[in-house]
C-alpha atoms as a PDB file:
ATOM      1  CA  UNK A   1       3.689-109.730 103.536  1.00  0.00           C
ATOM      2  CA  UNK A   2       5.421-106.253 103.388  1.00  0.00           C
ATOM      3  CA  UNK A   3       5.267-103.044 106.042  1.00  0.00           C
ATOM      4  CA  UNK A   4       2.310-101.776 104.536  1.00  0.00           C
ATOM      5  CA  UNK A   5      -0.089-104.611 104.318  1.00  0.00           C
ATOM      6  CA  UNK A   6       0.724-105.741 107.992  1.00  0.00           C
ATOM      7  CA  UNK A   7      -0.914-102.142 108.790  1.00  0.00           C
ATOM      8  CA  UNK A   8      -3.543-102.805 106.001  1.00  0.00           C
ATOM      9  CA  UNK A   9      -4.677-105.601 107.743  1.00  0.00           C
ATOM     10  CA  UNK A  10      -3.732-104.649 111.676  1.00  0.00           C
ATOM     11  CA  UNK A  11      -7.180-104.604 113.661  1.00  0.00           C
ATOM     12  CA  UNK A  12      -7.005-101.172 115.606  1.00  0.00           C
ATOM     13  CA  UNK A  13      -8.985-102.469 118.403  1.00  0.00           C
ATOM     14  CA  UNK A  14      -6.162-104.918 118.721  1.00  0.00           C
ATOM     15  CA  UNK A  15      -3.721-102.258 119.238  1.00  0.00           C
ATOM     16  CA  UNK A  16      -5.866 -99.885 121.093  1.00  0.00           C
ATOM     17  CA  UNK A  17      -4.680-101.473 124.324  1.00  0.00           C
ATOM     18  CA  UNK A  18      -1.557-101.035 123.898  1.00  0.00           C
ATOM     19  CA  UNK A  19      -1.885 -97.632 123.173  1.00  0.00           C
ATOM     20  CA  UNK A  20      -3.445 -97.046 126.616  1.00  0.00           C
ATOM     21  CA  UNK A  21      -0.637 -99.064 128.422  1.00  0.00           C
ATOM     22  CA  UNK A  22       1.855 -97.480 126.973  1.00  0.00           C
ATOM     23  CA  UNK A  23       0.197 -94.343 127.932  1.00  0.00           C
ATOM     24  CA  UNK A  24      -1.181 -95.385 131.474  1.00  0.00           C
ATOM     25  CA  UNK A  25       2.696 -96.767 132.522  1.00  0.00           C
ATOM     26  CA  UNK A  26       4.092 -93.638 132.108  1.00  0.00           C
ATOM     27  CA  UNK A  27       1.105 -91.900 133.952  1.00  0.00           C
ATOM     28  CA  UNK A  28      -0.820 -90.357 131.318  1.00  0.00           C
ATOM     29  CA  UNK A  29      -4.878 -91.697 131.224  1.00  0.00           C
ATOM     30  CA  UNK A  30      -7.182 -93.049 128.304  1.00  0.00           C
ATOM     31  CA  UNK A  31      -8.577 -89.687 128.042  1.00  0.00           C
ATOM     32  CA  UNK A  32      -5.290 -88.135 126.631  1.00  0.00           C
ATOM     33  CA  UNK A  33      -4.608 -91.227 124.723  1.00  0.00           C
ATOM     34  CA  UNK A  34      -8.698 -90.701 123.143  1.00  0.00           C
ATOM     35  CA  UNK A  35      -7.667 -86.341 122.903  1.00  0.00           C
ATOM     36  CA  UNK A  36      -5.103 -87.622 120.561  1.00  0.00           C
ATOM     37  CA  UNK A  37      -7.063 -90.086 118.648  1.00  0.00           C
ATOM     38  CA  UNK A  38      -9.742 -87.588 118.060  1.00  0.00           C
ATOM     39  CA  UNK A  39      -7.553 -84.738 117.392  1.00  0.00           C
ATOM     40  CA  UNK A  40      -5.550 -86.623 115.058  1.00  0.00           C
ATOM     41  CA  UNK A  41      -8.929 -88.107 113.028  1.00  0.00           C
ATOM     42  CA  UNK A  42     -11.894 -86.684 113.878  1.00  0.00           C
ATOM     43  CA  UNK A  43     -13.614 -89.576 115.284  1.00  0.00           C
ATOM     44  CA  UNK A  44     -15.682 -88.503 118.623  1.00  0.00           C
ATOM     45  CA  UNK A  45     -16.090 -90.348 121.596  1.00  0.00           C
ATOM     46  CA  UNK A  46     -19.062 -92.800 120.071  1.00  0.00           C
ATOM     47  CA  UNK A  47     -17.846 -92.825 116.624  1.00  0.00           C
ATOM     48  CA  UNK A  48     -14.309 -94.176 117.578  1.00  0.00           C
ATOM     49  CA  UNK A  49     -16.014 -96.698 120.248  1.00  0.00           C
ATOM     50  CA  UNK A  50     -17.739 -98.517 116.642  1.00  0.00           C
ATOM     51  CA  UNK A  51     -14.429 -98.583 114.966  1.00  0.00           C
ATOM     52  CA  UNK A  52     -13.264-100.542 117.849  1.00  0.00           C
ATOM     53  CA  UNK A  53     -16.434-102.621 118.038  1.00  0.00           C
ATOM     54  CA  UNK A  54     -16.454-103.561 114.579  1.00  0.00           C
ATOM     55  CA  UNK A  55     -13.012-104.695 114.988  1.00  0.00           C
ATOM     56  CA  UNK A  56     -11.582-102.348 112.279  1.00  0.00           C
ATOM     57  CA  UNK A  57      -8.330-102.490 109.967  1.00  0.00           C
ATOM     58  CA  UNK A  58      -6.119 -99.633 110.113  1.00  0.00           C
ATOM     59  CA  UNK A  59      -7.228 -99.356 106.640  1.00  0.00           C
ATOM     60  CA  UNK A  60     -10.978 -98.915 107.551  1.00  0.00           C
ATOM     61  CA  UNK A  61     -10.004 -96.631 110.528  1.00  0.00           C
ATOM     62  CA  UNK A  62      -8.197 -94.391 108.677  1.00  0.00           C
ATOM     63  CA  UNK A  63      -9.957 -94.220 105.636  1.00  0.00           C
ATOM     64  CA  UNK A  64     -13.670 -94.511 107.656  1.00  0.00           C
ATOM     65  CA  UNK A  65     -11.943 -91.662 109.662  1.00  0.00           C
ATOM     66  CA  UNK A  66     -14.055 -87.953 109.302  1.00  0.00           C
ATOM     67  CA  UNK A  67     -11.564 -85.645 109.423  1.00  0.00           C
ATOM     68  CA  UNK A  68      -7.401 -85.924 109.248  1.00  0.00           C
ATOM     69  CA  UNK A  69      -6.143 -82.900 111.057  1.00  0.00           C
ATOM     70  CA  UNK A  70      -4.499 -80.592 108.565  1.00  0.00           C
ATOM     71  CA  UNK A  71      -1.810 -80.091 110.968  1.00  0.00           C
ATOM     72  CA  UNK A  72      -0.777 -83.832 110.919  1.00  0.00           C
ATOM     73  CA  UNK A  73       1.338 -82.974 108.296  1.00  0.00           C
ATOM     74  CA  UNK A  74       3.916 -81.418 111.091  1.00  0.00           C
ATOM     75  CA  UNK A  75       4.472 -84.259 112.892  1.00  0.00           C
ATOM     76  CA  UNK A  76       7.843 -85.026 111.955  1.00  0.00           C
ATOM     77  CA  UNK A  77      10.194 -87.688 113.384  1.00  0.00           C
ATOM     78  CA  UNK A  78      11.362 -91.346 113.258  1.00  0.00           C
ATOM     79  CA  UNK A  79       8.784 -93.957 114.850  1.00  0.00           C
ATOM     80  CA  UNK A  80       9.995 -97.850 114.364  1.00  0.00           C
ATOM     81  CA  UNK A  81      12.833 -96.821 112.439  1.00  0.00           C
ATOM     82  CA  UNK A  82      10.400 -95.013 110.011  1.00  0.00           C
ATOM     83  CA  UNK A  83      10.650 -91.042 109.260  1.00  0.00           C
ATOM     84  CA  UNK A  84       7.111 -90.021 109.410  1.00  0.00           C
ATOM     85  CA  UNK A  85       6.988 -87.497 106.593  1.00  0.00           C
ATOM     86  CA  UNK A  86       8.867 -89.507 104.221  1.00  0.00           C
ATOM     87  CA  UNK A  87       6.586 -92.390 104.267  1.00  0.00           C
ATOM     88  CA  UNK A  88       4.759 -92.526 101.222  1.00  0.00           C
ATOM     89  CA  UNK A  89       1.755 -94.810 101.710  1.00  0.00           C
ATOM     90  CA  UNK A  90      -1.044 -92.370 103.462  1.00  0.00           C
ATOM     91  CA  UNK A  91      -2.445 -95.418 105.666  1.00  0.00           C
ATOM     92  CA  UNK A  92       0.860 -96.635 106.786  1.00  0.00           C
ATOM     93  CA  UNK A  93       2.078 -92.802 107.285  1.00  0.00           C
ATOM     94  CA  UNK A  94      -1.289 -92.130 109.228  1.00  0.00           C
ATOM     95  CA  UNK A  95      -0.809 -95.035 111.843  1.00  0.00           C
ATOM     96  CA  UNK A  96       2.443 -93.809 112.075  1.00  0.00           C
ATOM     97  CA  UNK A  97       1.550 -90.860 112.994  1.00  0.00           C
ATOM     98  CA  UNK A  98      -0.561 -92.045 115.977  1.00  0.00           C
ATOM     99  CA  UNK A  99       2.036 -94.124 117.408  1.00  0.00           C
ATOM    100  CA  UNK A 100       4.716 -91.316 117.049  1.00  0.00           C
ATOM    101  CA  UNK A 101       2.190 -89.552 118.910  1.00  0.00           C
ATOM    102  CA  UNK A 102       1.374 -91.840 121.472  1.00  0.00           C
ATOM    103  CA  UNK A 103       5.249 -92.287 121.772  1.00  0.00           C
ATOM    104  CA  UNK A 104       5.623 -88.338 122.477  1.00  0.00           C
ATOM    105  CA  UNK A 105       2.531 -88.927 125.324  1.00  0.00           C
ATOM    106  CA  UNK A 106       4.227 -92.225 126.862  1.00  0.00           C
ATOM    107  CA  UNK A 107       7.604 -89.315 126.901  1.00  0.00           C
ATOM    108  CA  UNK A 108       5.821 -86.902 128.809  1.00  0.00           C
ATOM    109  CA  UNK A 109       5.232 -83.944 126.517  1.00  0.00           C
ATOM    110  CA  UNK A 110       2.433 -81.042 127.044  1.00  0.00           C
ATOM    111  CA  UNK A 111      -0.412 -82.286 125.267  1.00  0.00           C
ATOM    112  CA  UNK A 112      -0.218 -78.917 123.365  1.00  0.00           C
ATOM    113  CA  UNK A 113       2.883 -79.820 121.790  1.00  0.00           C
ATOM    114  CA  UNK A 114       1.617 -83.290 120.954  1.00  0.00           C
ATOM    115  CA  UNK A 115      -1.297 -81.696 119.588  1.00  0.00           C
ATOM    116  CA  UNK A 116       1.076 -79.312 117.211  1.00  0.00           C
ATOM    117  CA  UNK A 117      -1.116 -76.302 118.343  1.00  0.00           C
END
């Protein structure tokens, strides 16, 4: 199985968790970690409690997602040895996205940086 079908197939509300411990140990809270989920897709805080319910791929999550923020196209950067913008495949490039996001949260930046506002 290649890169991109381990994300295909990666259940978000499997990694969700992490996301929040990642966050949490470095003192940041759920909320942010949620502020950057919804910024980031447009899910609210009902819409993205389903996805996790439902158990959803990265695949369904992203494509299920209402709205990718137009500004997602400045996050810029190298996440698990990955540059960001140069990754092709919009599903993989959109999870990594959230982790280099979460990553940038977890490093103590303003959450109006993170949010590229």
């Amino acid at each position: 199985m290649n890169h991109a079908e381990k994300i295909y197939k990666m259940v978000f509300a499997g990694v969700y968790p992490m996301y929040l411990q990642k966050a949490e140990r470095k003192g940041r809270t759920k909320e942010e970690v949620d502020e950057i989920i919804f910024w980031l897709t447009g899910y609210n805080a009902k819409s993205l409690q389903q996805q996790i319910d439902k158990k959803s791929t990265f695949e369904t999550f992203f494509n299920e997602a209402p709205q990718i923020n137009p500004n997602a196209s400045k996050i810029t950067g190298v996440i698990c040895g990955y540059r960001v913008e140069e990754l092709e495949d919009p599903i993989v490039q959109k999870t990594r996205y959230l982790d280099k996001l979460i990553d940038e949260l977890a490093k103590g930046r303003k959450m109006e940086k993170i949010l590229r506002s």
